[in-house]
C-alpha atoms as a PDB file:
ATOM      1  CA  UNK A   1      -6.307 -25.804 -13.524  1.00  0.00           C
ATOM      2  CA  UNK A   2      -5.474 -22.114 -13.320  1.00  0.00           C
ATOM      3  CA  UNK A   3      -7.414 -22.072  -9.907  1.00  0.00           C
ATOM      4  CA  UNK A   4      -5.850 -24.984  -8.427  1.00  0.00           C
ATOM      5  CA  UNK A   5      -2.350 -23.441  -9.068  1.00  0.00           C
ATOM      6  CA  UNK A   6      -3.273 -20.382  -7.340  1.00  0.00           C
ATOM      7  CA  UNK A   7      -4.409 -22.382  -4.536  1.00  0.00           C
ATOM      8  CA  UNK A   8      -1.289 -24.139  -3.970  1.00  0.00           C
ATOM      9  CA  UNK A   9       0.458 -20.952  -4.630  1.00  0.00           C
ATOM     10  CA  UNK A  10      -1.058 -19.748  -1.656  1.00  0.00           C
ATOM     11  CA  UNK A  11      -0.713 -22.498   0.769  1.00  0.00           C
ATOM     12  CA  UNK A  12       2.593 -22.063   0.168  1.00  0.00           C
ATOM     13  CA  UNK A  13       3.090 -18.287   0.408  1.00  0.00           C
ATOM     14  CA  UNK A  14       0.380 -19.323   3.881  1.00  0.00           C
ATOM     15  CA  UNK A  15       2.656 -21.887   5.554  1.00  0.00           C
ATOM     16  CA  UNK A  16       5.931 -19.579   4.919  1.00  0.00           C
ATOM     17  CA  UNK A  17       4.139 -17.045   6.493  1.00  0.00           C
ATOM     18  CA  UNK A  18       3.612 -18.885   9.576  1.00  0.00           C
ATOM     19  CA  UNK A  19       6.516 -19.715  10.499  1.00  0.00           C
ATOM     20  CA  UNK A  20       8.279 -16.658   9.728  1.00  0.00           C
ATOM     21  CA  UNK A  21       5.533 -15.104  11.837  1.00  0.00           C
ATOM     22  CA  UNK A  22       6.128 -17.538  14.624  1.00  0.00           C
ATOM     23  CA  UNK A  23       9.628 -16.903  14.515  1.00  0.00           C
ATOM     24  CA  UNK A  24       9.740 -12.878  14.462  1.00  0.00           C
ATOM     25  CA  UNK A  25       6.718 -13.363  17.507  1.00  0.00           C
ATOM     26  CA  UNK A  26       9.760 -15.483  19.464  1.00  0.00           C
ATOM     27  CA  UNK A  27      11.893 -12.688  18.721  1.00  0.00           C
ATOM     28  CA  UNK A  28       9.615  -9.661  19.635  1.00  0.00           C
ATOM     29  CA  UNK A  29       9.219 -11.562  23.194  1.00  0.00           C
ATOM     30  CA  UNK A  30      12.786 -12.348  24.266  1.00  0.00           C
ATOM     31  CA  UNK A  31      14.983 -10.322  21.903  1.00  0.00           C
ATOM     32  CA  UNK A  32      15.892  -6.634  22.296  1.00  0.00           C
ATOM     33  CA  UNK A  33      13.070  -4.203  21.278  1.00  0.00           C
ATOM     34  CA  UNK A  34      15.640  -2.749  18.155  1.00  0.00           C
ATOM     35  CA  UNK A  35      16.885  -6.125  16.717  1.00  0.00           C
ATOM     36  CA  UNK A  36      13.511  -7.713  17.190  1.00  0.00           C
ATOM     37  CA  UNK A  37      12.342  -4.152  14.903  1.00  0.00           C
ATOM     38  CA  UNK A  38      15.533  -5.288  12.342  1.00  0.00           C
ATOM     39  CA  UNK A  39      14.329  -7.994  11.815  1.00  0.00           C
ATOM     40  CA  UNK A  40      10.861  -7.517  11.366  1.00  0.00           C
ATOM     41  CA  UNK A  41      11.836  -4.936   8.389  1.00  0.00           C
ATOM     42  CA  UNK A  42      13.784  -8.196   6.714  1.00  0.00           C
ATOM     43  CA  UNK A  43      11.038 -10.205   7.195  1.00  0.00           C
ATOM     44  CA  UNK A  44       8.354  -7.196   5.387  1.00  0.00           C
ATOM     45  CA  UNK A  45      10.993  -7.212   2.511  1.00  0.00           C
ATOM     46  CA  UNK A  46      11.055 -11.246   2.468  1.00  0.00           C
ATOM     47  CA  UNK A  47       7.336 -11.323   2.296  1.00  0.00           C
ATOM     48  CA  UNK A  48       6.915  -8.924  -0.363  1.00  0.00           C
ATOM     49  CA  UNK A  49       9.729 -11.293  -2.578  1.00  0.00           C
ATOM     50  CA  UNK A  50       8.277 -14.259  -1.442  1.00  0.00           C
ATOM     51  CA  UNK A  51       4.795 -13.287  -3.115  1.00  0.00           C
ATOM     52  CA  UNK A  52       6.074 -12.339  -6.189  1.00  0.00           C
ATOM     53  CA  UNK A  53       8.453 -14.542  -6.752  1.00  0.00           C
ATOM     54  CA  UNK A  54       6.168 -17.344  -6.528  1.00  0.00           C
ATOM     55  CA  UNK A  55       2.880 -15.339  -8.118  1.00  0.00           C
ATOM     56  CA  UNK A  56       5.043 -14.640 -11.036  1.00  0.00           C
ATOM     57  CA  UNK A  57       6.621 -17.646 -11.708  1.00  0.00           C
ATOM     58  CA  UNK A  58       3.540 -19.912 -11.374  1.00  0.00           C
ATOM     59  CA  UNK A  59       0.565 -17.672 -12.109  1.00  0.00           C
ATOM     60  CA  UNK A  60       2.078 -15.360 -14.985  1.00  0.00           C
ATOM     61  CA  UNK A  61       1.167 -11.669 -12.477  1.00  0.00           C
ATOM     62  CA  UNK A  62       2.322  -8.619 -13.847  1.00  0.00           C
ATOM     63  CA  UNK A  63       3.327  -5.759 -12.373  1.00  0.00           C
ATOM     64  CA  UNK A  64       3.158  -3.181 -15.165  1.00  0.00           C
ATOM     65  CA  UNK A  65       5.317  -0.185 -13.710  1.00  0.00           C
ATOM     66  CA  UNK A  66       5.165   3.204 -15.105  1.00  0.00           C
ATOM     67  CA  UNK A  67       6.904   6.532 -13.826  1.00  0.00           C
ATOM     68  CA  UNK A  68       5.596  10.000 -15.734  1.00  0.00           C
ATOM     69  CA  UNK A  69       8.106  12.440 -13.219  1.00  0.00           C
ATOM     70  CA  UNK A  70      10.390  14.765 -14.912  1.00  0.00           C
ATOM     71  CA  UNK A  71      12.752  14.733 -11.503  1.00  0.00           C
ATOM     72  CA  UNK A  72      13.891  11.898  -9.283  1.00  0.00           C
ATOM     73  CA  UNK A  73      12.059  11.300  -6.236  1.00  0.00           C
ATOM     74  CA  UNK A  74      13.378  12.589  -2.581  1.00  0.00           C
ATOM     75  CA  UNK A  75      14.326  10.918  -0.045  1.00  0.00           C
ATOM     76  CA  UNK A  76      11.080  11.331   1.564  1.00  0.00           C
ATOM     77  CA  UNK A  77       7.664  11.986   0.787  1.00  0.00           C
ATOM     78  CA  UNK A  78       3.607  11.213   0.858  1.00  0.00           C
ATOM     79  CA  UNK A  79       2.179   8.295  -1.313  1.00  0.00           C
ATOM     80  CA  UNK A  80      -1.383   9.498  -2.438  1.00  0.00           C
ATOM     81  CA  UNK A  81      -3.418   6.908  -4.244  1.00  0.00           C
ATOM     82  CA  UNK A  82      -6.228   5.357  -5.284  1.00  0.00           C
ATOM     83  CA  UNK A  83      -7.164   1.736  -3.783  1.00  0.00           C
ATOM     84  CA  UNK A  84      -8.828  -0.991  -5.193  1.00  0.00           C
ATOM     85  CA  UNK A  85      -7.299  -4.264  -3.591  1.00  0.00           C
ATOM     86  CA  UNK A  86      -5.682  -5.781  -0.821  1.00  0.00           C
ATOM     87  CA  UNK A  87      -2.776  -6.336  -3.275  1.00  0.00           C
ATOM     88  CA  UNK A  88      -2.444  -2.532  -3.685  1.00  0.00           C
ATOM     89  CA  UNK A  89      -0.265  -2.524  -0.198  1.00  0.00           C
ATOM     90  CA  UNK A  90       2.599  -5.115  -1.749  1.00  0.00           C
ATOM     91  CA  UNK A  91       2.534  -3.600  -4.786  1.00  0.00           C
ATOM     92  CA  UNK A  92       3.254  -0.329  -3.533  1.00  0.00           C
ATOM     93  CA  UNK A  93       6.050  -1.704  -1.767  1.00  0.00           C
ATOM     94  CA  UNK A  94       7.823  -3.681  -4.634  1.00  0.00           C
ATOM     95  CA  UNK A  95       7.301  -1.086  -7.152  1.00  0.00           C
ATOM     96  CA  UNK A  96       9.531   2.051  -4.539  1.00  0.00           C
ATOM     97  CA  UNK A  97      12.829   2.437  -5.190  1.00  0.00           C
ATOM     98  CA  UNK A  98      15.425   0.276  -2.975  1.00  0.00           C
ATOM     99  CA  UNK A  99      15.685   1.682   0.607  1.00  0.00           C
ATOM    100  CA  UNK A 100      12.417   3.437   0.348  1.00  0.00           C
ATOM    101  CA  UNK A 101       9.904   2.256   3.340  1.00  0.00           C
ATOM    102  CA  UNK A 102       6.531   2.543   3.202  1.00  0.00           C
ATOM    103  CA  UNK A 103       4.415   2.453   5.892  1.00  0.00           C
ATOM    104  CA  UNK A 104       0.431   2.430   5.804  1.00  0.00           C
ATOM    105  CA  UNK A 105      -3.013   3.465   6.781  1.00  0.00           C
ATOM    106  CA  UNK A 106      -5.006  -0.106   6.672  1.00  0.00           C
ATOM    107  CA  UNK A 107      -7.980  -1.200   8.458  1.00  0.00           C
ATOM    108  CA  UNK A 108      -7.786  -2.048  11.654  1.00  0.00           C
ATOM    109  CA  UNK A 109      -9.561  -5.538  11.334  1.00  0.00           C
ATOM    110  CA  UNK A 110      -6.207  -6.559   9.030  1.00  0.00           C
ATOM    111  CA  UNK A 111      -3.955  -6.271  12.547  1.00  0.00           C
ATOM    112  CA  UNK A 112      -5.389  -9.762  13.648  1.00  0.00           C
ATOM    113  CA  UNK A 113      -6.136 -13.057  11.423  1.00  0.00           C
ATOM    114  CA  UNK A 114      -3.290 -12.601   8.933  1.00  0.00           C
ATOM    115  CA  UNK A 115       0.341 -14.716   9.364  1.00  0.00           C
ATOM    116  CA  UNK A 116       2.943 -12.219   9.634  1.00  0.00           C
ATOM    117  CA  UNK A 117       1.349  -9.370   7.436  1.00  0.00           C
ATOM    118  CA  UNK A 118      -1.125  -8.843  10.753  1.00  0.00           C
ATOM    119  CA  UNK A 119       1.984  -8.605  13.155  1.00  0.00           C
ATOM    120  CA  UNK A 120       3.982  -6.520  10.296  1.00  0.00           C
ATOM    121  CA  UNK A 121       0.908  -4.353  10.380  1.00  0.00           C
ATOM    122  CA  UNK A 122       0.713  -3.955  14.064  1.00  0.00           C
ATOM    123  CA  UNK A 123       4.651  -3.937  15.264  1.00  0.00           C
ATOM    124  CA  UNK A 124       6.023  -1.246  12.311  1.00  0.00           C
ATOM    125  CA  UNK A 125       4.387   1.605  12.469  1.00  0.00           C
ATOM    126  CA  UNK A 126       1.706   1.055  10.785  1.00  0.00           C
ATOM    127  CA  UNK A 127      -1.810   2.621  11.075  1.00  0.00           C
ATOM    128  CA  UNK A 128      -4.513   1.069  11.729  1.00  0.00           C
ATOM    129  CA  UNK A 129      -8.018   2.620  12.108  1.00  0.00           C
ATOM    130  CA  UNK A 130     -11.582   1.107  12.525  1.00  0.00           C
ATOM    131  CA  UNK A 131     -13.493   1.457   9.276  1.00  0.00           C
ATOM    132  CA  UNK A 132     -16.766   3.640  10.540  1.00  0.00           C
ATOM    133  CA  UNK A 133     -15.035   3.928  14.066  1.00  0.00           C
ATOM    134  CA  UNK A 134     -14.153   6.784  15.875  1.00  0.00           C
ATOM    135  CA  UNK A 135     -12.805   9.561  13.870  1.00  0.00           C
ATOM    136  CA  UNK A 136     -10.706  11.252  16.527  1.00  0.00           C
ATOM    137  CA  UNK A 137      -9.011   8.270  17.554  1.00  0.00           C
ATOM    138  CA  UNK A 138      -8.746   7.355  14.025  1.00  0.00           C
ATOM    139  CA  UNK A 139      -6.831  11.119  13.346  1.00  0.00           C
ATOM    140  CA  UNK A 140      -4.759  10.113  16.290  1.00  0.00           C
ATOM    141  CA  UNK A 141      -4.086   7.448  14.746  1.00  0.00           C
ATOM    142  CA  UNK A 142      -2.680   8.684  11.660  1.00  0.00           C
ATOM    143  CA  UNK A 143      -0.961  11.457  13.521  1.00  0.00           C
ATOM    144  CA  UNK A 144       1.449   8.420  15.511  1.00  0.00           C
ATOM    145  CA  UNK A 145       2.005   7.336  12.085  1.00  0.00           C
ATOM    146  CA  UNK A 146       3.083  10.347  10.481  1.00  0.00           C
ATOM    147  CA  UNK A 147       5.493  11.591  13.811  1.00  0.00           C
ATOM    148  CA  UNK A 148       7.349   7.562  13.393  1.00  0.00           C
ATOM    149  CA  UNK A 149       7.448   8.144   9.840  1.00  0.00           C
ATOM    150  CA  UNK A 150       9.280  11.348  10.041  1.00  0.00           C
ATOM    151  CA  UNK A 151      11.515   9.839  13.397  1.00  0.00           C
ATOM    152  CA  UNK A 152      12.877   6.915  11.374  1.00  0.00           C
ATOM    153  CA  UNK A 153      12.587   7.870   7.560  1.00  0.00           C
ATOM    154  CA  UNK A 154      10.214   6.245   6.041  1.00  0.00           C
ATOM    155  CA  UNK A 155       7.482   7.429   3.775  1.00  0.00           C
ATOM    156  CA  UNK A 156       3.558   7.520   4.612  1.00  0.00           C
ATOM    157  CA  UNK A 157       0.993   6.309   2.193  1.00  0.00           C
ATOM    158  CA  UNK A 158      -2.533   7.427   2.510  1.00  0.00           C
ATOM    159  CA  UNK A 159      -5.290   6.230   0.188  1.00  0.00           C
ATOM    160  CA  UNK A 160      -8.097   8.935   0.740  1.00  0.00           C
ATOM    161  CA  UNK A 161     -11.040   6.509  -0.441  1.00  0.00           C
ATOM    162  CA  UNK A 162     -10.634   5.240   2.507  1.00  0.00           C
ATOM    163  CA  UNK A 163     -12.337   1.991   1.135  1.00  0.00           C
ATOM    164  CA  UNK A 164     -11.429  -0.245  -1.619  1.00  0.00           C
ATOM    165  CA  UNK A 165     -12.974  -0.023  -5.467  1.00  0.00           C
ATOM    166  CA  UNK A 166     -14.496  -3.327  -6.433  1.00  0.00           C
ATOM    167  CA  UNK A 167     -15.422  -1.779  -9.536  1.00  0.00           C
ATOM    168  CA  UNK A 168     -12.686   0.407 -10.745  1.00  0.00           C
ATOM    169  CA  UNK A 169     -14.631   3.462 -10.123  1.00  0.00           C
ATOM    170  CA  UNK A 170     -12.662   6.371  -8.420  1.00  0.00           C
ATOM    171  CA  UNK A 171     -14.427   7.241  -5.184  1.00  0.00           C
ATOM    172  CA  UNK A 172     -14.398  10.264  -2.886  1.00  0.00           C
ATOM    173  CA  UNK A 173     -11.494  11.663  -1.458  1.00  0.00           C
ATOM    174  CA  UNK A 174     -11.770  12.450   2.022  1.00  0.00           C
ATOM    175  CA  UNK A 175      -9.079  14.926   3.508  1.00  0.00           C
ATOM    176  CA  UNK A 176      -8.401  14.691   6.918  1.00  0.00           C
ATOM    177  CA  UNK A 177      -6.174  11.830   7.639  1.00  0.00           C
ATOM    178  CA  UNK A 178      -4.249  13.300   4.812  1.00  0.00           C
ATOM    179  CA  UNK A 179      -4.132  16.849   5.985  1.00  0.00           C
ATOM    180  CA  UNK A 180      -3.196  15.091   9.494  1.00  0.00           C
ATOM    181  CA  UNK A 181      -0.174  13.888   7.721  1.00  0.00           C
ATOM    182  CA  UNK A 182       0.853  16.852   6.421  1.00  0.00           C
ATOM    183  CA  UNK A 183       0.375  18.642   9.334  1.00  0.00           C
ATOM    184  CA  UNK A 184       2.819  16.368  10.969  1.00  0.00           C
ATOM    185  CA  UNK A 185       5.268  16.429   8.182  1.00  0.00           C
ATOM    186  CA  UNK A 186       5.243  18.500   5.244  1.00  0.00           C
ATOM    187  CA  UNK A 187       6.263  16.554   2.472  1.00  0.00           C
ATOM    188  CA  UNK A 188       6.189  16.586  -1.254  1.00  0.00           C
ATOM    189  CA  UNK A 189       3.208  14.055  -2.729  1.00  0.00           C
ATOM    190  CA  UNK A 190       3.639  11.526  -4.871  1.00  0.00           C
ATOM    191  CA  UNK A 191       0.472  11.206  -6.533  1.00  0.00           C
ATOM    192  CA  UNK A 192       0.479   7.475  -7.774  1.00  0.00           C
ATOM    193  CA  UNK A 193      -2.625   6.054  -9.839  1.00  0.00           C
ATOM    194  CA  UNK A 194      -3.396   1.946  -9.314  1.00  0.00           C
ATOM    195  CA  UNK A 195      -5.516  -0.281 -11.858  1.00  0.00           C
ATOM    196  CA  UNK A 196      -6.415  -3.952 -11.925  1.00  0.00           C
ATOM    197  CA  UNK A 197      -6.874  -4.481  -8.631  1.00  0.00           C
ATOM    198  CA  UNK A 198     -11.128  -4.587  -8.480  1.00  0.00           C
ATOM    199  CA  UNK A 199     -11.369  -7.504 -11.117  1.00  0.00           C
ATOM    200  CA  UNK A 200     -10.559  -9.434  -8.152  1.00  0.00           C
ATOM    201  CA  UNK A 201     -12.226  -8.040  -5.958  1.00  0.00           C
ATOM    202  CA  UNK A 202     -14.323 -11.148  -4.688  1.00  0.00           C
ATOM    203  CA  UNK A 203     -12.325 -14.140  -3.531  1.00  0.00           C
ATOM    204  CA  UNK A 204     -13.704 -16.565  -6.144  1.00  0.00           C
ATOM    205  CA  UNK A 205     -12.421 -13.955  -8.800  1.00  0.00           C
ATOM    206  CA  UNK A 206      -8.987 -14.436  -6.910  1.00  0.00           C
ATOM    207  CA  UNK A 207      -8.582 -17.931  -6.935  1.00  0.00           C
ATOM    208  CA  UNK A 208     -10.245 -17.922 -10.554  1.00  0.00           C
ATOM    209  CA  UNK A 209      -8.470 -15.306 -12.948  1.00  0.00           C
ATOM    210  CA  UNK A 210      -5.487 -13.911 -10.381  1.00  0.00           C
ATOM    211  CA  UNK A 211      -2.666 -13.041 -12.976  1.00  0.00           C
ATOM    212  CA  UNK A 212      -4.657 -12.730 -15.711  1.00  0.00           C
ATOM    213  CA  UNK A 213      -4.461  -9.246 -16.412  1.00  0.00           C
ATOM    214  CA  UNK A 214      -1.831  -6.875 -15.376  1.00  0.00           C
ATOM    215  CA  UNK A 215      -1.893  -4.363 -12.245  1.00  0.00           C
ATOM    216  CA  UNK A 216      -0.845  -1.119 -13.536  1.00  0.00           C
ATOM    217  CA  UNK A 217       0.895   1.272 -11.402  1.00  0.00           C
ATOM    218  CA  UNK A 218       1.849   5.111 -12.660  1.00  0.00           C
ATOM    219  CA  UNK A 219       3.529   7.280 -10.565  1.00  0.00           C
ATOM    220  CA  UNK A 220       1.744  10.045 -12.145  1.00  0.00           C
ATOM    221  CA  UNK A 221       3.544  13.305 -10.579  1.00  0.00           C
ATOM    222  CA  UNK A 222       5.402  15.075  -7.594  1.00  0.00           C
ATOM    223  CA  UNK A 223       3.839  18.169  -6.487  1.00  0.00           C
ATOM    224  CA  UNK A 224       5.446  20.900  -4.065  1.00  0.00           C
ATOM    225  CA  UNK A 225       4.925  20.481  -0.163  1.00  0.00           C
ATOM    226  CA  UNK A 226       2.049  22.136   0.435  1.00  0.00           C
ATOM    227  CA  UNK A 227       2.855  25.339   2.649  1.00  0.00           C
ATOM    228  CA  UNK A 228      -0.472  26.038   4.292  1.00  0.00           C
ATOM    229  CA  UNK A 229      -4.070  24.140   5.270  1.00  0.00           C
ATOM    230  CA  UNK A 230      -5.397  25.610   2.346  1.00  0.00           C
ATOM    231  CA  UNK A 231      -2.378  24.553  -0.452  1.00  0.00           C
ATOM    232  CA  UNK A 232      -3.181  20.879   1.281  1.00  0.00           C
ATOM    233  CA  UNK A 233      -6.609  20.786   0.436  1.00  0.00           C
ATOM    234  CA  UNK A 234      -6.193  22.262  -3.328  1.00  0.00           C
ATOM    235  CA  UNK A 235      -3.394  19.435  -3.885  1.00  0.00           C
ATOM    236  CA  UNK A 236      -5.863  16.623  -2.811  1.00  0.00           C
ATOM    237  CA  UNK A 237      -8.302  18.280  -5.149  1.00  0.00           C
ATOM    238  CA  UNK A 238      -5.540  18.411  -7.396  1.00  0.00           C
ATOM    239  CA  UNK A 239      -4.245  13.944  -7.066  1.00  0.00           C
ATOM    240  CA  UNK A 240      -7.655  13.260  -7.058  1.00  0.00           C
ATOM    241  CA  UNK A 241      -8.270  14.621 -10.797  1.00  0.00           C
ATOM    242  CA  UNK A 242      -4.326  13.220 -12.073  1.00  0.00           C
ATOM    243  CA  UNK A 243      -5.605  10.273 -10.781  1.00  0.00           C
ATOM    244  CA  UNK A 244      -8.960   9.981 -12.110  1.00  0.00           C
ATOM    245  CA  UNK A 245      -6.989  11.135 -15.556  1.00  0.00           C
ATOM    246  CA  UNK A 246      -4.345   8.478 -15.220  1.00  0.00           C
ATOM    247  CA  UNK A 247      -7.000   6.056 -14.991  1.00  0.00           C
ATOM    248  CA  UNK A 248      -8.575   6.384 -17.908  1.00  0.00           C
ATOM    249  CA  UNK A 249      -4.982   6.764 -19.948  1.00  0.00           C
ATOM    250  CA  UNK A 250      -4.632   3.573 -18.645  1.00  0.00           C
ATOM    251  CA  UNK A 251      -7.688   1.688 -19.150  1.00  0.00           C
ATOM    252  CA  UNK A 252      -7.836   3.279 -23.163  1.00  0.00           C
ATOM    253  CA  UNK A 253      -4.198   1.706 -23.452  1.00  0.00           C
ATOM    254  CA  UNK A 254      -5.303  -1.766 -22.111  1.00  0.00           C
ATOM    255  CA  UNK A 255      -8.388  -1.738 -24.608  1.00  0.00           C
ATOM    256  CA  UNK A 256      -5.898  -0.597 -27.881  1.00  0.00           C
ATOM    257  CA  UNK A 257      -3.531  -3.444 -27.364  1.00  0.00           C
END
């Protein structure tokens, strides 16, 4: 039963996502470029509602949401995190305080295929990189990214596995998209630790236990704005082990309850 609900639940969340994509399309092609923009930022923020209203309400999801900082976030700064789903994108984005933007480095095979989300994705400043493409073009990439980011405000998010968990394992952390951020704009980092994510990693997992267990998300700490290549490197070194930490807090906190 669970399974079919989820279905449903998604044909839903599917069919209001065409249409909202076919309208913001209409918009992007006769509208002017900055209200056809507007409204493309409503219709991110009515996406990201629309999943969770109707994921929560119908198949019990949980975002458990847990802050460890000792002083309020700034207006800006760099999301580093670990990645384990799809999900971890929306997630991110409901869990930010109100008025806080996010804006990505996905895959570039997510631009295309996807009812609004690809066309989000492509039109908002986004990044999108080919997974094993070219790494240059890739840097460049994340470079456009970080120079829109710091033009209109909004705050980049880098996850340095550059691949998904489907296991839960922390993998590598690779730096240079992230140092190309930096570079760009040096920002404080918000080092922010994800879990529950890989037990659905598979689609029949999905459709099967979605909502079942919580996601966890921890924004774990704030560090300084690194002031030189070398401070960037040591503070990746530095996320990398909170998160790996945070993970575990996590997963020993699951198991006692």
């Amino acid at each position: 039963m669970s399974s079919i609900i989820t279905t449903l639940v998604i044909i839903i969340i599917l069919i209001c996502f065409v249409w909202l994509d076919f309208v913001l399309k209409v918009f992007y092609a006769l509208a002017p470029r900055g209200v056809a923009y507007k409204l493309g930022l409503r219709y991110e923020d009515k996406a990201i509602h629309l999943i969770f209203s109707l994921l929560g309400t119908y198949r019990g999801l949980r975002i458990n949401f847990e802050s460890k900082l000792e002083t309020p976030l700034p207006s800006r700064f760099l999301i580093v995190s670990n990645h384990q789903s799809l999900f971890d994108i929306p997630v991110l984005m409901d869990v930010l305080p109100k008025g806080v933007k996010a804006r990505f480095v996905a895959k570039k095979s997510l631009s295309r295929g996807i009812p609004l989300i690809s066309l989000i994705l492509r039109r908002l400043g986004h990044s999108l990189v080919r997974q094993n493409g070219d790494s240059f073009h890739a840097i460049e990439s994340i470079g456009q990214m970080a120079r829109r980011c710091r033009a209109e405000g909004t705050v980049p998010v880098i996850f340095p596995e550059g691949h998904r968990s489907h296991t839960g394992a922390l993998g590598t952390f690779h730096s240079a998209g992230y140092r190309k951020i930096l570079e760009v704009d040096a920002l404080p980092i918000l080092v922010v630790g994800i879990d529950g994510g890989w037990k659905y990693a598979k689609l029949k997992d999905f459709f099967k236990g979605f909502g079942d267990e919580p996601y966890t998300v921890r924004f774990i700490k704030l560090l300084p704005k690194p002031e030189n290549k070398q401070q960037a490197r040591e503070s990746l070194i530095v996320s990398r082990q909170l998160i790996e930490d945070a993970l575990k807090d996590i997963r020993e906190k699951t198991k006692a309850v």
